[in-house]
C-alpha atoms as a PDB file:
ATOM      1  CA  UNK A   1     -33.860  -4.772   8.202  1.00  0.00           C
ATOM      2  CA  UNK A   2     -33.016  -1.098   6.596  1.00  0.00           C
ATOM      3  CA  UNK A   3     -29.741  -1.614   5.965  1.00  0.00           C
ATOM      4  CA  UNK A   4     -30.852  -5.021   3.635  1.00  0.00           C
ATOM      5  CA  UNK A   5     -33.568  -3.111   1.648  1.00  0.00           C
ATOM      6  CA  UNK A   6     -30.638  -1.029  -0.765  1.00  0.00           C
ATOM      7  CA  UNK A   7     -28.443  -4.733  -1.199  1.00  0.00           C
ATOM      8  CA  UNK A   8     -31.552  -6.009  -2.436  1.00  0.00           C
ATOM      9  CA  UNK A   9     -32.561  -3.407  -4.479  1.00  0.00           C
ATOM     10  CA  UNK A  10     -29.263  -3.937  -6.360  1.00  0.00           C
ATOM     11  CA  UNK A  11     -29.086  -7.747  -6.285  1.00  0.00           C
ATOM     12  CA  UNK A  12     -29.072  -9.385  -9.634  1.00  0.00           C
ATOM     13  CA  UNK A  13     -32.595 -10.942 -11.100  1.00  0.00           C
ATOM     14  CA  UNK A  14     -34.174  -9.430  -7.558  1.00  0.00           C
ATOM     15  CA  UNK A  15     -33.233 -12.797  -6.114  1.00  0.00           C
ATOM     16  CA  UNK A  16     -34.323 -12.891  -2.365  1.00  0.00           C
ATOM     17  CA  UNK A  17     -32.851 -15.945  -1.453  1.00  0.00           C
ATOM     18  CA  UNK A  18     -29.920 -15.286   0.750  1.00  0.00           C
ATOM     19  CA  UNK A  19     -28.922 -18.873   0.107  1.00  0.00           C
ATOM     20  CA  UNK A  20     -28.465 -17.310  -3.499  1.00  0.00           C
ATOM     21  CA  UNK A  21     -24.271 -17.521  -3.917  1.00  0.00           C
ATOM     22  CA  UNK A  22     -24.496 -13.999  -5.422  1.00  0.00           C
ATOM     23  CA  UNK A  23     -26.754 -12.888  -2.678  1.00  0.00           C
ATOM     24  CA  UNK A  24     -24.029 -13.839  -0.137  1.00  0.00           C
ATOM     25  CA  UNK A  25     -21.252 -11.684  -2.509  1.00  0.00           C
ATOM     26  CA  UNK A  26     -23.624  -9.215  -1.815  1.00  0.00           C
ATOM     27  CA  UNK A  27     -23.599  -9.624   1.383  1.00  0.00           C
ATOM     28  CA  UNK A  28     -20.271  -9.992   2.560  1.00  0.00           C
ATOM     29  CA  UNK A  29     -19.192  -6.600   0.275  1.00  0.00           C
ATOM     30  CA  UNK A  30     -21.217  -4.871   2.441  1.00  0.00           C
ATOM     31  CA  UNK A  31     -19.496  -6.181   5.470  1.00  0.00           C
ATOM     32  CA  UNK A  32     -16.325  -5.747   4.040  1.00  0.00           C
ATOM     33  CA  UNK A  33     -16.912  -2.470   3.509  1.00  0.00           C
ATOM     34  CA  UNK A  34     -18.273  -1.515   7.040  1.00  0.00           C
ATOM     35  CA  UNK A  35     -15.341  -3.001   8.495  1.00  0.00           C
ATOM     36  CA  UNK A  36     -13.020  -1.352   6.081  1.00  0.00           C
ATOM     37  CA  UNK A  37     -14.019   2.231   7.103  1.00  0.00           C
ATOM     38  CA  UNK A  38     -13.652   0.878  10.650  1.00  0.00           C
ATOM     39  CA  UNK A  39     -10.281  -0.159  10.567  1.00  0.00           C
ATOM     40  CA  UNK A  40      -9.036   3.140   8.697  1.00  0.00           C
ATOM     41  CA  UNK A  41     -10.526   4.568  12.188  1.00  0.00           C
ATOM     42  CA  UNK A  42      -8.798   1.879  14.199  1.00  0.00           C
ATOM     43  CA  UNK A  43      -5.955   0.517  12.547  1.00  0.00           C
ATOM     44  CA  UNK A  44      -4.655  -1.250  15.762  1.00  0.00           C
ATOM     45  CA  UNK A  45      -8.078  -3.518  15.784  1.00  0.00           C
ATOM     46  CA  UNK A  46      -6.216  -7.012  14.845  1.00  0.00           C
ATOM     47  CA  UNK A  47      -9.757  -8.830  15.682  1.00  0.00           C
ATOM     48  CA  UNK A  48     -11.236  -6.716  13.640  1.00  0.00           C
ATOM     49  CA  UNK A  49      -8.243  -7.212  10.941  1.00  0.00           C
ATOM     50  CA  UNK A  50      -8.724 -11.108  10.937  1.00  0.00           C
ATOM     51  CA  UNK A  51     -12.427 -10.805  11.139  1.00  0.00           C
ATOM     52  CA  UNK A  52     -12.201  -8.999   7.529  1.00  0.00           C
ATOM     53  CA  UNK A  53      -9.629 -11.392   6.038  1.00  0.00           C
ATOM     54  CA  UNK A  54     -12.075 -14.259   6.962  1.00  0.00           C
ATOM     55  CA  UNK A  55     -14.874 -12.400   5.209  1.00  0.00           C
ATOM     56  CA  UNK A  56     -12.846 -11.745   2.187  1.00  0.00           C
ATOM     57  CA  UNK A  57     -11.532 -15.548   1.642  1.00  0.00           C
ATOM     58  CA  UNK A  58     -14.848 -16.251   2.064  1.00  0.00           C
ATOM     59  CA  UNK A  59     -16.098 -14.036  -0.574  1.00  0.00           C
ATOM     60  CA  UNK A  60     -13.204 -15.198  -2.874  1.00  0.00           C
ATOM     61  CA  UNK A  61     -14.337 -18.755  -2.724  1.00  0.00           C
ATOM     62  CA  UNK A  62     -17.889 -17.773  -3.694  1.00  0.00           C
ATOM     63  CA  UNK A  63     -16.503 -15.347  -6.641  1.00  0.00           C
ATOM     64  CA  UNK A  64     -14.891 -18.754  -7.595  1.00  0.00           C
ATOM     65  CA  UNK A  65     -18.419 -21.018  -7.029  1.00  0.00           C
ATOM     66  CA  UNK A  66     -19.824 -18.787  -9.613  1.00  0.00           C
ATOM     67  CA  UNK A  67     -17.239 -17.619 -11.936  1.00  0.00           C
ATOM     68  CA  UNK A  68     -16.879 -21.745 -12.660  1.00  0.00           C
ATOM     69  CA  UNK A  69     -20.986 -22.174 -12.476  1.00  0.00           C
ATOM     70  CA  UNK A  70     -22.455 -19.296 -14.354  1.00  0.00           C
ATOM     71  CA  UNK A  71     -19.529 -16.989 -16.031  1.00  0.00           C
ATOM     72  CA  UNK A  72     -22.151 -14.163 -16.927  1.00  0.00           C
ATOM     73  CA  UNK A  73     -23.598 -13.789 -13.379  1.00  0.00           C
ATOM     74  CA  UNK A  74     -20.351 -13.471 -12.148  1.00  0.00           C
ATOM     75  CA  UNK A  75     -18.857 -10.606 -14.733  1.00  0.00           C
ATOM     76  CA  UNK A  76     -22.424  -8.806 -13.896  1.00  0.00           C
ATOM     77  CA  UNK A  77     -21.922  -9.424  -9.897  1.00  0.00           C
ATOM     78  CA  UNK A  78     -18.272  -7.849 -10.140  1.00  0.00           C
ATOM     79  CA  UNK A  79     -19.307  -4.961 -12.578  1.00  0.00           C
ATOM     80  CA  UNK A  80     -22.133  -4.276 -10.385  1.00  0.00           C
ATOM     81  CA  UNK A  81     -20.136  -4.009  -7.442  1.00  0.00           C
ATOM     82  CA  UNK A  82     -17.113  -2.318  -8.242  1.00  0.00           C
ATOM     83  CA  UNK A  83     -14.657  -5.161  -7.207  1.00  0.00           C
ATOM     84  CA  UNK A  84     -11.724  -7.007  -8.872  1.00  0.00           C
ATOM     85  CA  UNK A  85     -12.215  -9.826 -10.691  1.00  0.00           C
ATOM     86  CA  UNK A  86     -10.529 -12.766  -9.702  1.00  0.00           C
ATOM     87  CA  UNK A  87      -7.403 -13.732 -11.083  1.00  0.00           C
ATOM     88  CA  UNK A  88      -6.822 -16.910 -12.468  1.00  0.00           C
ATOM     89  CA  UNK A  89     -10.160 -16.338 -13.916  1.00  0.00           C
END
């Protein structure tokens, strides 16, 4: 449960609720990132390589959930994270 405690800290409102959409965003950047540094160790791992193109379609489709259901959440969630906004939006 360590590991949760700083992507809470930083979550927006201090929203618990991992059913929260920008909870997940959360979430998943954290796994993407894990898995990033991994695969700059292992660049051979193709599970590992799908595994992290699941995660980020996944994450795209929830940047797209809330960039269509609450526009200033989602500016705060990608400044707060450091990640690209999406494109079309």
């Amino acid at each position: 449960m360590n590991k949760y405690k700083y992507v809470d800290a930083q979550l927006v409102g201090g929203s618990r609720n991992t059913g929260f959409a920008a909870s997940q965003i959360h979430y998943l950047t954290r796994q993407i990132l894990k898995l990033t540094s991994h695969l700059e160790l292992h660049p051979e791992d193709y599970s590992s390589q799908r595994g992290l193109q699941k995660l980020l379609g996944k994450r795209r489709r929830l940047l797209i959930y809330l960039a269509d259901k609450n526009t200033a959440l989602y500016t705060e969630i990608v400044r707060n994270l450091g990640i690209r906004g999406l494109k079309r939006r």
